[in-house]
Protein backbone atom coordinates (compact mmCIF):
# COMPACT_ATOMS: atom_id res chain seq x y z
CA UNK A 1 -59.89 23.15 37.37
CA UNK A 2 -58.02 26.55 36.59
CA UNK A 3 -55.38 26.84 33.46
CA UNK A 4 -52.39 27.24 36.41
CA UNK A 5 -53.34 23.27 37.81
CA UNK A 6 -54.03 22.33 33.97
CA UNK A 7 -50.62 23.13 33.03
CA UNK A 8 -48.90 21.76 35.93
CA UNK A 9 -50.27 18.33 34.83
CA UNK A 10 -48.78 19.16 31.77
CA UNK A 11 -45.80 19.41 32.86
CA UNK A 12 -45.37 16.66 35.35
CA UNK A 13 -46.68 14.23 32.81
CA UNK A 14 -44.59 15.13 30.28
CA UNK A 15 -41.38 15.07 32.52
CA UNK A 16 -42.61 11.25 33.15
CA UNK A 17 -42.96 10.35 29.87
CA UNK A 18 -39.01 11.47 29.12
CA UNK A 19 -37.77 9.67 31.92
CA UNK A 20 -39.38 7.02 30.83
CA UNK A 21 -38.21 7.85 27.01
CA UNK A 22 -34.65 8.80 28.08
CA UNK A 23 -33.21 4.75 28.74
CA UNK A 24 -29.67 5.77 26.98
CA UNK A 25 -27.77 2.42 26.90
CA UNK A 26 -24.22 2.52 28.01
CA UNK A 27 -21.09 3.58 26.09
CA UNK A 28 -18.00 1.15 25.53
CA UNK A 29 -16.19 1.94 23.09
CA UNK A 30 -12.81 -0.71 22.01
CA UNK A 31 -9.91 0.75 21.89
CA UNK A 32 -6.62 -0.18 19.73
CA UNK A 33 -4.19 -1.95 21.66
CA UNK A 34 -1.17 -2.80 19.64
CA UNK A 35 2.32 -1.79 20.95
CA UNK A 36 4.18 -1.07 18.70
CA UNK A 37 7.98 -2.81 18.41
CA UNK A 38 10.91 -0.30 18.93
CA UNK A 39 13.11 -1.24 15.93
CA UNK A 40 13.57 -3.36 13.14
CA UNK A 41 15.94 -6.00 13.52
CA UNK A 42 17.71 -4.45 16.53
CA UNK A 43 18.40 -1.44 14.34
CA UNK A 44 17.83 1.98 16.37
CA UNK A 45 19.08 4.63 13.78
CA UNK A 46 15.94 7.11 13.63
CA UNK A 47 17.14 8.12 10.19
CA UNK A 48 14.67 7.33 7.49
CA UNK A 49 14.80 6.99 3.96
CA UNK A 50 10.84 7.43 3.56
CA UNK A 51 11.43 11.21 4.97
CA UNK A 52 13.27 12.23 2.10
CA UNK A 53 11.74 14.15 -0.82
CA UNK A 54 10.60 11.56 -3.95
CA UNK A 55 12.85 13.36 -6.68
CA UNK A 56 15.66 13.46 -4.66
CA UNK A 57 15.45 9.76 -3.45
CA UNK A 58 14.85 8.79 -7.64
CA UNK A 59 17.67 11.15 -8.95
CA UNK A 60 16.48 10.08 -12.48
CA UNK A 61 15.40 12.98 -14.51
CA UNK A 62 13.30 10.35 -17.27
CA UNK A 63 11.88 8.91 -14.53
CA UNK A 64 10.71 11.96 -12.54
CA UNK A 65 9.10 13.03 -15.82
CA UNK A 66 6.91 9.86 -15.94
CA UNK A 67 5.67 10.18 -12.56
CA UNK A 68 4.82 14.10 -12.84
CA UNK A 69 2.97 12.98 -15.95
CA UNK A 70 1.04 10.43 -14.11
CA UNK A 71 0.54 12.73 -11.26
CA UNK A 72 -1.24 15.22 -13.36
CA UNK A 73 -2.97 12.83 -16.04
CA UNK A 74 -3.54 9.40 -13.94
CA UNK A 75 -7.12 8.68 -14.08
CA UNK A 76 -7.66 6.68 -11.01
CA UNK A 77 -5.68 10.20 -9.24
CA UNK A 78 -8.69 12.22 -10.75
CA UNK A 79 -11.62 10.17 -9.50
CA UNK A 80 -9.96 9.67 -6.07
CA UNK A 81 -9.98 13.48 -5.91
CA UNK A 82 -13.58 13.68 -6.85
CA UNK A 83 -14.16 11.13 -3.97
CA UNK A 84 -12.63 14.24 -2.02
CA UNK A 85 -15.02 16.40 -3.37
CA UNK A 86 -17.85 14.86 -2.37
CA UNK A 87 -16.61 14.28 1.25
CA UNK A 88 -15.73 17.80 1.52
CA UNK A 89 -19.60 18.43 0.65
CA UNK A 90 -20.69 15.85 2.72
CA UNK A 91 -18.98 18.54 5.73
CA UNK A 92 -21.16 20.97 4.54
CA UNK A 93 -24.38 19.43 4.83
CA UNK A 94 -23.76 18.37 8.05
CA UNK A 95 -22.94 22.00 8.93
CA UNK A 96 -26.17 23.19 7.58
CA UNK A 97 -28.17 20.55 9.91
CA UNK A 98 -27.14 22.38 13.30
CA UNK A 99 -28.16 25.99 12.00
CA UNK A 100 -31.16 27.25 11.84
CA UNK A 101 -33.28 27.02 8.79
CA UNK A 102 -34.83 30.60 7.05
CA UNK A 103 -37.11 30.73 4.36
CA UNK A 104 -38.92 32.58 2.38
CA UNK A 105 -43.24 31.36 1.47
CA UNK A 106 -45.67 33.35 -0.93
CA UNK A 107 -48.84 31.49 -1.76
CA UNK A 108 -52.04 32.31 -3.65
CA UNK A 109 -55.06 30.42 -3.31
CA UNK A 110 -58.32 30.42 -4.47
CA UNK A 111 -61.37 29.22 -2.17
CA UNK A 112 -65.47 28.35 -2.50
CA UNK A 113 -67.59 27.11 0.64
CA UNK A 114 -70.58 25.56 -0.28
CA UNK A 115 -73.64 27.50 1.60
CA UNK A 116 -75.11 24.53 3.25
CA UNK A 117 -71.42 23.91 4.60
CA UNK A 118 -70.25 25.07 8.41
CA UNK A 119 -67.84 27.22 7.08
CA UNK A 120 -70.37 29.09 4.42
CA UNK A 121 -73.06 29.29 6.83
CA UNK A 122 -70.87 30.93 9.01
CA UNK A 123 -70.06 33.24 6.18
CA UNK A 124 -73.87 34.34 5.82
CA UNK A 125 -74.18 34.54 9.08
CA UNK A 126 -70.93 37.29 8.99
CA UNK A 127 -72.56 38.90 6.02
CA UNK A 128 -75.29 39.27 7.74
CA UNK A 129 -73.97 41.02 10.86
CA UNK A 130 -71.65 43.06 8.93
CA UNK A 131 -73.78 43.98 6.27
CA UNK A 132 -71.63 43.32 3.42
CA UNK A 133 -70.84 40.31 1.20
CA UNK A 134 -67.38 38.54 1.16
CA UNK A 135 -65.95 37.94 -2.12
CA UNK A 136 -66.79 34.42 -4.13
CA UNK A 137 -64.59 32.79 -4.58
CA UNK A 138 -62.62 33.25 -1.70
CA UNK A 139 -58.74 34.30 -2.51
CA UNK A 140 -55.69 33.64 -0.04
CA UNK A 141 -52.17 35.35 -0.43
CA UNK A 142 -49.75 34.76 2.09
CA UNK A 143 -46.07 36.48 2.17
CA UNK A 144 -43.81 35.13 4.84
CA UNK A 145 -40.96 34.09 6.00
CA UNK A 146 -40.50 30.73 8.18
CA UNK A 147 -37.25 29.63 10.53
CA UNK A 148 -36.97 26.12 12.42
CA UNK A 149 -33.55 25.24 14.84
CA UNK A 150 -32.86 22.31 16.13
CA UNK A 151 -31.45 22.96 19.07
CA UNK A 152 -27.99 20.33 19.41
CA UNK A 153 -28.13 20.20 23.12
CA UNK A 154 -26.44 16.73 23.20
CA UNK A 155 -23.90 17.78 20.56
CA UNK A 156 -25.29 15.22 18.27
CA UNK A 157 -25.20 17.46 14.91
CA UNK A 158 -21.83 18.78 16.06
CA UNK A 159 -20.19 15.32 16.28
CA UNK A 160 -21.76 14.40 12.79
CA UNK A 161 -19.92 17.22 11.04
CA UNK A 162 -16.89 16.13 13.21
CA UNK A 163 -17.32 12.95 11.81
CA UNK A 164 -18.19 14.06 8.33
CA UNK A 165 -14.65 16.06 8.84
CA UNK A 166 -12.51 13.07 9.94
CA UNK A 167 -13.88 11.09 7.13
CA UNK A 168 -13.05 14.16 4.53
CA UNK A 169 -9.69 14.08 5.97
CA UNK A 170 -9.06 10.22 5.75
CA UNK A 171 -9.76 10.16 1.95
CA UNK A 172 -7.07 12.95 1.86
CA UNK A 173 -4.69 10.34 3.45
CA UNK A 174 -6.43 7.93 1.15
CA UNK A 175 -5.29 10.17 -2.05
CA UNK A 176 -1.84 10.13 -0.17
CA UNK A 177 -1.28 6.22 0.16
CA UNK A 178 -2.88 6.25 -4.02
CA UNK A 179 -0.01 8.74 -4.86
CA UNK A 180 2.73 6.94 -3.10
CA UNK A 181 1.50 3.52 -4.59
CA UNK A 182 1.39 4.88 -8.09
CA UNK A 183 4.83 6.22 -7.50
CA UNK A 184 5.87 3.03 -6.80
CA UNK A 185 4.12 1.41 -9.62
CA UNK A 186 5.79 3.50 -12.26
CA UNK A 187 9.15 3.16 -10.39
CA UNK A 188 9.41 -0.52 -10.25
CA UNK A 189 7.98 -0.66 -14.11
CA UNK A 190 10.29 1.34 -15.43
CA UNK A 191 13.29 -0.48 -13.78
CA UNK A 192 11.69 -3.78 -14.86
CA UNK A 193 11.96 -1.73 -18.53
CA UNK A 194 15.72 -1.29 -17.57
CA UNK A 195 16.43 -4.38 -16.51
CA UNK A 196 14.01 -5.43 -19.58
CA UNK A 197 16.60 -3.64 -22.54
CA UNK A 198 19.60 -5.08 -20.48
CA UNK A 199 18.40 -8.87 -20.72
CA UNK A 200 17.56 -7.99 -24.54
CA UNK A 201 21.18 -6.87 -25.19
CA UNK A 202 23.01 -10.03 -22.87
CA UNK A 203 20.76 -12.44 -25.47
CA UNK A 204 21.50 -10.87 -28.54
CA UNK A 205 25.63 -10.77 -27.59
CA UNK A 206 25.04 -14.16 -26.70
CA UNK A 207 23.28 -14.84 -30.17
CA UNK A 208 26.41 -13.14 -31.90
CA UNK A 209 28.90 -15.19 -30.00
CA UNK A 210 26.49 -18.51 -30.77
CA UNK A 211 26.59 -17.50 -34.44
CA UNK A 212 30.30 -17.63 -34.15
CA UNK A 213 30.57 -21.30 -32.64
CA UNK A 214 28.06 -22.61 -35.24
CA UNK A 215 30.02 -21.17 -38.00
CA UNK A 216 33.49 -22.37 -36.25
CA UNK A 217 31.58 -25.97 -36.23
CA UNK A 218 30.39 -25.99 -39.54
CA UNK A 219 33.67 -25.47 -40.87
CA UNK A 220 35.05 -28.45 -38.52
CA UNK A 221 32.26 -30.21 -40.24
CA UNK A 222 33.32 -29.49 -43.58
CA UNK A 223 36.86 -30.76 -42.54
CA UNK A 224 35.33 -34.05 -41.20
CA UNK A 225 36.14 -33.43 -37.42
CA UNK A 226 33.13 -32.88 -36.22
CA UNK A 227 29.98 -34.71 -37.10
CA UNK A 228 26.41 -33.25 -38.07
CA UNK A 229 25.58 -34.16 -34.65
CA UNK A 230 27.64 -31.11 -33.02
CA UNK A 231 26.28 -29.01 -35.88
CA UNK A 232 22.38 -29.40 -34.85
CA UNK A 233 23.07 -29.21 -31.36
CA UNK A 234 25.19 -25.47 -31.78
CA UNK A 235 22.22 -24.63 -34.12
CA UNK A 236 19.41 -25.63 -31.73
CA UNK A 237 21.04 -23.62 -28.75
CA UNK A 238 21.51 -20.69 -31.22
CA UNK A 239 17.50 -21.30 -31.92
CA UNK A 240 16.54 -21.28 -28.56
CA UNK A 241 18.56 -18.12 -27.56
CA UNK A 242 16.91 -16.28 -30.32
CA UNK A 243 13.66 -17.68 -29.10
CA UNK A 244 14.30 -15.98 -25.96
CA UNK A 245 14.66 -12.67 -27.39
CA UNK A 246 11.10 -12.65 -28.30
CA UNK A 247 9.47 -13.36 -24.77
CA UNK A 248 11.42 -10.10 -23.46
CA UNK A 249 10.58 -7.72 -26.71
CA UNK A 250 6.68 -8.78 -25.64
CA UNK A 251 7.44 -8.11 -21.90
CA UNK A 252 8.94 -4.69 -23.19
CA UNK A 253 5.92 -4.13 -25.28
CA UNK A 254 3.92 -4.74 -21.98
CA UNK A 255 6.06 -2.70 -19.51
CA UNK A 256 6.01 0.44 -21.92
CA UNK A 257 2.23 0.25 -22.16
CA UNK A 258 1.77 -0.15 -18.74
CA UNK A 259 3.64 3.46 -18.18
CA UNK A 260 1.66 4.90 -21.15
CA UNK A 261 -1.36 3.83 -18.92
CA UNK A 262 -0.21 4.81 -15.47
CA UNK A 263 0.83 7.89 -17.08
CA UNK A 264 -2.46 8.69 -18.78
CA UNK A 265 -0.45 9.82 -22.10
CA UNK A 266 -0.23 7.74 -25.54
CA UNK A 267 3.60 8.65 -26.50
CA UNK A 268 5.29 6.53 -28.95
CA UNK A 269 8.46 5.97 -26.86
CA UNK A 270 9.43 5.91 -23.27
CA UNK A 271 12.36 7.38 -23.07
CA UNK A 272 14.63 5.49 -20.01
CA UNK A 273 18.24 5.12 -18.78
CA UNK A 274 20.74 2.15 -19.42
CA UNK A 275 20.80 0.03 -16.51
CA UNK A 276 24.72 0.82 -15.79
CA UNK A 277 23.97 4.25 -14.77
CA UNK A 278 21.29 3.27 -12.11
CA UNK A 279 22.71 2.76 -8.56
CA UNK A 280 22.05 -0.28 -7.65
CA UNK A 281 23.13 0.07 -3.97
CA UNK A 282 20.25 -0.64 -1.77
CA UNK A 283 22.66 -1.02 1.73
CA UNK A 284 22.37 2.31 2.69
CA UNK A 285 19.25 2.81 2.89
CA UNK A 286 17.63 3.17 6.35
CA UNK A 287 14.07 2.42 7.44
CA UNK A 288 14.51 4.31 10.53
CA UNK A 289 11.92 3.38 13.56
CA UNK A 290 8.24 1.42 13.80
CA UNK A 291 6.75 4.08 15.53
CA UNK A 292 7.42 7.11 12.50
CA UNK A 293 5.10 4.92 10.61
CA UNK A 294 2.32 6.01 12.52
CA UNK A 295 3.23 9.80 10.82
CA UNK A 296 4.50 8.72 7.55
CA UNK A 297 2.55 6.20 5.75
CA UNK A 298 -0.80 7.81 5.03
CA UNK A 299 -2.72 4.57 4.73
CA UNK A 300 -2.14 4.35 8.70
CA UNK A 301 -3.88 7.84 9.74
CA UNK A 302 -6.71 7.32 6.96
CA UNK A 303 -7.18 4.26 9.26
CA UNK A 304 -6.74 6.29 12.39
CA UNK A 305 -8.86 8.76 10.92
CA UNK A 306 -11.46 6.14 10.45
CA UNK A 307 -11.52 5.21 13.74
CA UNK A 308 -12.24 8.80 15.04
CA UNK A 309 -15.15 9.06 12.22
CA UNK A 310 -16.43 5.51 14.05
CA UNK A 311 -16.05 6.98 17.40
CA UNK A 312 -18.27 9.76 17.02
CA UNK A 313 -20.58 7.95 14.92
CA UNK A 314 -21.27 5.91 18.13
CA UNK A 315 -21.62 9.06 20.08
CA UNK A 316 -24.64 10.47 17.78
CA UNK A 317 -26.06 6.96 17.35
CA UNK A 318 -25.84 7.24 21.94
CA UNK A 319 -27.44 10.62 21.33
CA UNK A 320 -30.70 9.93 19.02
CA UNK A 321 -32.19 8.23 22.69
CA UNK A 322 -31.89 11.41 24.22
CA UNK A 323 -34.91 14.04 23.43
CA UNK A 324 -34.80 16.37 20.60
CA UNK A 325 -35.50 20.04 21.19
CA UNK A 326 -37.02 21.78 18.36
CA UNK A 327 -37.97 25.51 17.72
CA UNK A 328 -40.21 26.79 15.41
CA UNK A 329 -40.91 30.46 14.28
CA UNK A 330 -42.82 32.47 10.92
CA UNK A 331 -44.13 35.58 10.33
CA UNK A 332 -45.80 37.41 7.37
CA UNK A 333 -49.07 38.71 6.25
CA UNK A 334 -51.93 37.04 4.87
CA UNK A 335 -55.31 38.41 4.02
CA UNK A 336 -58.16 37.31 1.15
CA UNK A 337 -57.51 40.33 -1.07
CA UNK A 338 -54.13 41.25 -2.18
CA UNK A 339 -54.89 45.45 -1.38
CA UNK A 340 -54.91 44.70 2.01
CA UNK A 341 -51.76 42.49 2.14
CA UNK A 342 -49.57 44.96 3.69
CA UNK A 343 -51.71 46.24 6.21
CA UNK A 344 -51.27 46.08 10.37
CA UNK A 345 -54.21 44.15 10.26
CA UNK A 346 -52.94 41.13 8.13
CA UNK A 347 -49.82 40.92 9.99
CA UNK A 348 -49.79 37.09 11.23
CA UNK A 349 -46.80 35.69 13.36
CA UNK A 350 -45.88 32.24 15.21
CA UNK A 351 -43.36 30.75 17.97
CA UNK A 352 -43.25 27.09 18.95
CA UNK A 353 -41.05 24.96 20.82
CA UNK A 354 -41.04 21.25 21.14
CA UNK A 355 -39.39 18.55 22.85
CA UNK A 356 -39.69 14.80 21.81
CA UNK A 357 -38.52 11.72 22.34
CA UNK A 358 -38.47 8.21 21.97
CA UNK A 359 -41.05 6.70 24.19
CA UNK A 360 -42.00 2.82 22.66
CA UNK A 361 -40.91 0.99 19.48
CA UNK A 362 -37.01 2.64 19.61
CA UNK A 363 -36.23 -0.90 17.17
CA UNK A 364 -35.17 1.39 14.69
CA UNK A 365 -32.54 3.45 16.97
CA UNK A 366 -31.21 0.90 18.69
CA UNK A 367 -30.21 -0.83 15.54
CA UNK A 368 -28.49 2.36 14.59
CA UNK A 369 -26.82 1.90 17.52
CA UNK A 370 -25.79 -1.26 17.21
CA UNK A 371 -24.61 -1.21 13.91
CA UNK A 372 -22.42 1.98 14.48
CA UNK A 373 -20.64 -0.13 18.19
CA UNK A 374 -20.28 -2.89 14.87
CA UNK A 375 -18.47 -0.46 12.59
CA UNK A 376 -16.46 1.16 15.47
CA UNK A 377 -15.17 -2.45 16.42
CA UNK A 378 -14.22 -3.09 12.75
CA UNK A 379 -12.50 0.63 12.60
CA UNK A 380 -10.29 -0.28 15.66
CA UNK A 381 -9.33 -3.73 14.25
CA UNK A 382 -9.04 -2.43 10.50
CA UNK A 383 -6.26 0.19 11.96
CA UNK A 384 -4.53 -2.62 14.25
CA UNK A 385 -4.35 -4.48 11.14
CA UNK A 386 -2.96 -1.69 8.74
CA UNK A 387 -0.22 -0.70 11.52
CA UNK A 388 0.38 -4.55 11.38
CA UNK A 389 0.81 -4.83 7.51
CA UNK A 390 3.18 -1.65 7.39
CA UNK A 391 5.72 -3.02 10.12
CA UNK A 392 5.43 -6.23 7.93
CA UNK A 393 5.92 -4.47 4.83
CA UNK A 394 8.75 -2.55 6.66
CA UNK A 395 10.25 -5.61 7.60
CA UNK A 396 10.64 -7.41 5.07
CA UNK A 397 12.24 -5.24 2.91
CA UNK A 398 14.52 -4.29 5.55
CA UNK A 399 15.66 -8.31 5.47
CA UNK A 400 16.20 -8.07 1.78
CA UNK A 401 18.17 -5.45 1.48
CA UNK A 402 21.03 -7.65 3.40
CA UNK A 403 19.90 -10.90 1.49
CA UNK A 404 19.97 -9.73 -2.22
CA UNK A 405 23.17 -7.04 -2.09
CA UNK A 406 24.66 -11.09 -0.52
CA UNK A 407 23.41 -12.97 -3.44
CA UNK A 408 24.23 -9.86 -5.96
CA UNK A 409 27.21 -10.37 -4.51
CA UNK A 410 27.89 -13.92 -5.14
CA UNK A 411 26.16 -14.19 -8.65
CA UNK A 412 28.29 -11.58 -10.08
CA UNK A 413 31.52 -13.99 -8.95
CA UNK A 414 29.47 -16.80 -10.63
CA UNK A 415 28.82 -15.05 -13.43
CA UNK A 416 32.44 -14.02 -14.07
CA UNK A 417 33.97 -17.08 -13.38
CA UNK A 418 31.40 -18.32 -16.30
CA UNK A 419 32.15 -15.83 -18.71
CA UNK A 420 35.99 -16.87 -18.51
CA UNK A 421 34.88 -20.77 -18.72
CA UNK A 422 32.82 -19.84 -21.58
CA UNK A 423 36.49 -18.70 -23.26
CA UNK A 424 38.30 -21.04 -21.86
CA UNK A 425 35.90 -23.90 -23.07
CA UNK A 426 36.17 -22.03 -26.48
CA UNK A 427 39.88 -22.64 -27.05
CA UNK A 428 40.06 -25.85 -25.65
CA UNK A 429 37.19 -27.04 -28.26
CA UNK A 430 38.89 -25.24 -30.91
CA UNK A 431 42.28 -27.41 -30.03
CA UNK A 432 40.46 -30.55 -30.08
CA UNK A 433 40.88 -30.50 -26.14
CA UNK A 434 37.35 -30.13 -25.50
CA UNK A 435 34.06 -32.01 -26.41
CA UNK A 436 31.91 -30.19 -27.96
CA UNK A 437 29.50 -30.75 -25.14
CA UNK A 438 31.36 -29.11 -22.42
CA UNK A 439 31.26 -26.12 -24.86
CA UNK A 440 27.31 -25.82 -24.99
CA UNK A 441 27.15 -26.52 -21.47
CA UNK A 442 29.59 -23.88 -20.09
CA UNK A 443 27.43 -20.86 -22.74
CA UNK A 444 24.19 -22.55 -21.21
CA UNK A 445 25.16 -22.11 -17.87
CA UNK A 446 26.76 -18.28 -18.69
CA UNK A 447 23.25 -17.14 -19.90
CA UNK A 448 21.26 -18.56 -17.09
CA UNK A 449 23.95 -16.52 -14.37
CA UNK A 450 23.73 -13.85 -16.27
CA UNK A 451 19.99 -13.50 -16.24
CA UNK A 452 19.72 -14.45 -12.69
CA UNK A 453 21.96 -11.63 -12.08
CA UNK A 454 20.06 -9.36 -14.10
CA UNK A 455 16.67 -10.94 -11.72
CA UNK A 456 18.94 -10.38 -8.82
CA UNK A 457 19.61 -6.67 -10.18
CA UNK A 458 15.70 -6.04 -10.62
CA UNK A 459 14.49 -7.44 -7.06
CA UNK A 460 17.28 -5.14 -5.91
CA UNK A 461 15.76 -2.07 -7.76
CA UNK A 462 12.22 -3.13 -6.13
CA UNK A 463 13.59 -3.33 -3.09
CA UNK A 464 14.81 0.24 -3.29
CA UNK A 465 11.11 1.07 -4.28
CA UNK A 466 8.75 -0.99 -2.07
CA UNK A 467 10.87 0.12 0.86
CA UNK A 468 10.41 3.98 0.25
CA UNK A 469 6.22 2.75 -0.41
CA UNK A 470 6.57 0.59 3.12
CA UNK A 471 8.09 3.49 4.95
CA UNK A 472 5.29 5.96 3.80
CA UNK A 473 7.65 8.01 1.28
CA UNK A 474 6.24 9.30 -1.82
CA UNK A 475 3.06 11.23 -1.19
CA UNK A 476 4.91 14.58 -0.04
C-alpha cells in the first residue's frame, strides 16, 4: 500500500470520527417577555424628575457636601470599584486566549547513556564509524522560540471576551445603582436628622409650656383649689414629655453616626439645615413614563447586561461540541556543545496542526451546557423581575405623593385647631371653667398632632428621595 492510499484512509477516517464527534445539541434560548405598561396611573407627561442632575434636584449646599464626601470616601464605593477592576481584567484574559501564544525556551542539560544501553551502543557504534569520541557526559542547549493559535473558527473565544465585556459593563451599572442608593441613603438620613432637631425643639417648647401649668397648679394648690391630685398628674405629663426628649437625642446620636459612616469621615458635627427652609412640596414632581426606566435606572441594564453575558455564555458552552483547531509552530537551535549553537547545522524548526474533538464521554460538556441554558433562564427571569420591582417602586411612590401632601394637608388643620384648644383650655382652667382634665388632655393630644405632622413631614421628604432612587436619578 503506497503513502498516497495510506493517507487517504487517514483522511476519510478521521472525517468519520468528527461527524460522529460533531452531535451539537440544539439552541433555545428564553427570551424576556414583559410589556411594559405605558404610564403610571393614567399619567402620560414624559417629563421626569429622575433626568435631572442630583445637586440641582437637592438644592441643599450641607447636604451636597455629605454626599460628595461619601462619594469619594464610602468604603463599600471603593471595593465595588475594585470589583470593576477585576472584571475589566477578566476582558483581558479572555483577549489573550484567541491570540496566538509566543515564547521564548533556553535549556541546558546534561546527559550519560550507559554502554550496555540502545542509545550508548549506538554511540560506540557512531564512534566507531566516525572515528572520534562524543563527549561524556552528554550536554544539551537549546535556544528557541515556540508559538501555538487556537484557531476560533466557531467564534467561541470571541463570544467569551464578549461576554467577559458585558459582564465588565454590568458591574459599571452595578457601581451606578450603589451610587444612586447611597445617595439616597444619606438623603433620607439627613432629613430624618431634620425632622430629628425639629421633634427635639416641639418637646422641649412643650416642656416649657408644661412647666408653666405645673407651676400655675401648684400655686392653685397652695390656695386650696386644686388638690394634690391635679398636681401629680401636671407633673407626670411634664415627666413623660421630658422622657421623650431622650429617645430622639439617641435617635440623633444614631442618625449623625450613620452619615459619619456613609460618609467615611469621623467629624464631630454634621452640620444640617432647619427643617423650615426645606421644601417640602413633593406634588410637582413627575415620574415621567415606564418605559425611560429601561435607560435610567442602572440596576435594569446591569440586569440586561446580564442577560447578554448569559446569552453568549450559552453560545460558547454550544461551541465546545464543535472541533477545536489547533496550530503549533517553534524554531531554534540545539546542539550538544554550546560552540556550535549558532551554526546552520543546529538550526531545528517545527509546524503542526491539529483538529480534535469530542468523540465519547462529552458528560463533562454537556453539563457545561446545561448549566449555562440554567443560568441564561435565571438571567432572563432575574431582569423580568428587576423591570418588575422598578415599575413597583415607581408606583408606589407616585401614589404617595397624592396621599401624604392630603394627609399633610389635613394634620396641619388638626394640629392648629389643637394648638388654639390647648389656649383655649388654658384660660378656661385658669377661670375655674375647666377641669383640670380637659387641660392635660387637649396638650396630650397637641403633642401627638404635632409629631404625626412632623412623621407626615419626614415620609414626605422620603418620598421626594425614594422617588428620584425609583426613577433611576442619582448615579449621573
Amino acid at each position: 500500500m503506497t503513502n498516497h492510499y495510506l493517507y487517504k484512509i487517514i483522511i476519510i477516517f478521521f472525517i468519520l470520527l468528527l461527524a460522529l464527534g460533531c452531535k451539537v445539541p440544539h439552541q433555545a434560548l428564553m427570551t424576556p417577555n414583559l410589556p411594559v405598561p405605558g404610564s403610571y396611573l393614567d399619567a402620560t407627561d414624559t417629563t421626569n424628575s429622575g433626568q435631572m442632575d442630583w445637586k440641582r434636584y437637592y438644592n441643599d449646599e450641607l447636604l451636597i457636601a455629605l454626599i460628595d464626601s461619601a462619594l469619594k470616601n464610602n468604603q463599600e464605593l471603593y471595593i465595588v470599584s475594585q470589583e470593576m477592576e477585576i472584571s475589566k481584567a477578566e476582558i483581558r484574559a479572555r483577549k489573550g486566549e484567541y491570540l496566538p501564544i509566543a515564547e521564548i525556551r533556553a535549556g541546558l542539560g546534561l546527559e550519560k547513556e550507559g554502554r550496555y544501553t540502545r542509545f550508548g551502543a549506538v554511540d560506540e557504534q557512531l564512534e566507531i564509524r566516525e572515528g572520534k569520541r562524543f563527549p561524556e557526559p552528554f550536554s544539551d542547549v537549546t535556544v528557541g522560540m515556540v508559538a501555538s493559535w487556537e484557531v476560533d473558527v466557531w467564534k467561541k473565544l470571541h463570544r467569551a471576551k464578549r461576554a467577559a465585556a458585558s459582564r465588565y459593563l454590568a458591574s459599571t451599572e452595578g457601581r451606578n445603582f450603589m451610587v444612586s442608593q447611597l445617595i439616597a441613603e444619606i438623603s433620607e438620613s439627613y432629613y430624618e436628622l431634620l425632622v430629628l432637631d425639629n421633634l427635639l425643639e416641639i418637646l422641649k417648647q412643650n416642656i416649657a409650656l408644661q412647666s408653666e401649668a405645673v407651676r400655675v397648679v401648684r400655686q392653685q394648690k397652695s390656695a386650696a383649689r386644686l388638690s394634690q391630685l391635679a398636681v401629680n398628674r401636671f407633673e407626670a405629663q411634664l415627666l413623660n414629655t421630658q422622657n421623650l426628649q431622650y429617645a430622639v437625642k439617641q435617635n440623633i446620636v444614631e442618625a449623625e453616626t450613620r452619615l459619619k459612616f456613609l460618609t467615611g469621615s469621623f467629624q464631630p458635627h454634621i452640620q444640617r439645615k432647619s427643617i423650615e427652609s426645606i421644601s417640602l412640596r413633593i406634588d410637582d414632581l413627575q415620574a415621567g413614563i415606564p418605559a425611560q426606566l429601561l435607560v435610567n435606572r442602572p440596576d435594569v441594564r446591569q440586569a440586561e447586561l446580564e442577560l447578554a453575558a448569559a446569552n453568549l455564555d450559552v453560545q460558547v458552552a454550544r461551541a465546545n461540541f464543535l472541533p477545536s483547531i489547533g496550530i503549533t509552530a517553534g524554531v531554534g537551535f540545539r546542539a550538544f556543545d554550546p560552540t556550535f549553537l549558532l551554526r546552520p547545522e543546529s538550526i531545528l524548526y517545527n509546524l503542526a496542526g491539529d483538529i480534535v474533538a469530542p468523540l465519547v464521554n462529552r458528560n463533562a460538556i454537556q453539563a457545561a451546557y446545561t448549566s449555562a441554558n440554567a443560568r441564561q433562564v435565571q438571567a432572563v427571569v432575574r431582569y423580568e423581575q428587576t423591570i418588575l420591582q422598578a415599575y413597583t417602586d415607581v408606583l408606589n411612590q407616585v401614589s404617595k405623593i397624592q396621599n401624604y401632601t392630603d394627609s399633610y394637608a389635613t394634620k396641619s388643620k388638626e394640629v392648629d385647631l389643637l394648638v388654639e384648644s390647648v389656649s383655649i383650655a388654658s384660660n378656661l382652667f385658669n377661670a375655674a371653667r375647666a377641669d383640670y382634665a380637659e387641660v392635660l388632655l387637649t396638650q396630650r393630644e397637641a403633642l401627638d398632632a404635632k409629631m404625626d405632622l412632623l412623621e407626615i413631614q419626614l415620609e414626605q421628604l422620603r418620598t421626594k428621595v425614594h422617588l428620584y432612587r425609583s426613577l433611576g436619578g442619582g448615579w449621573n
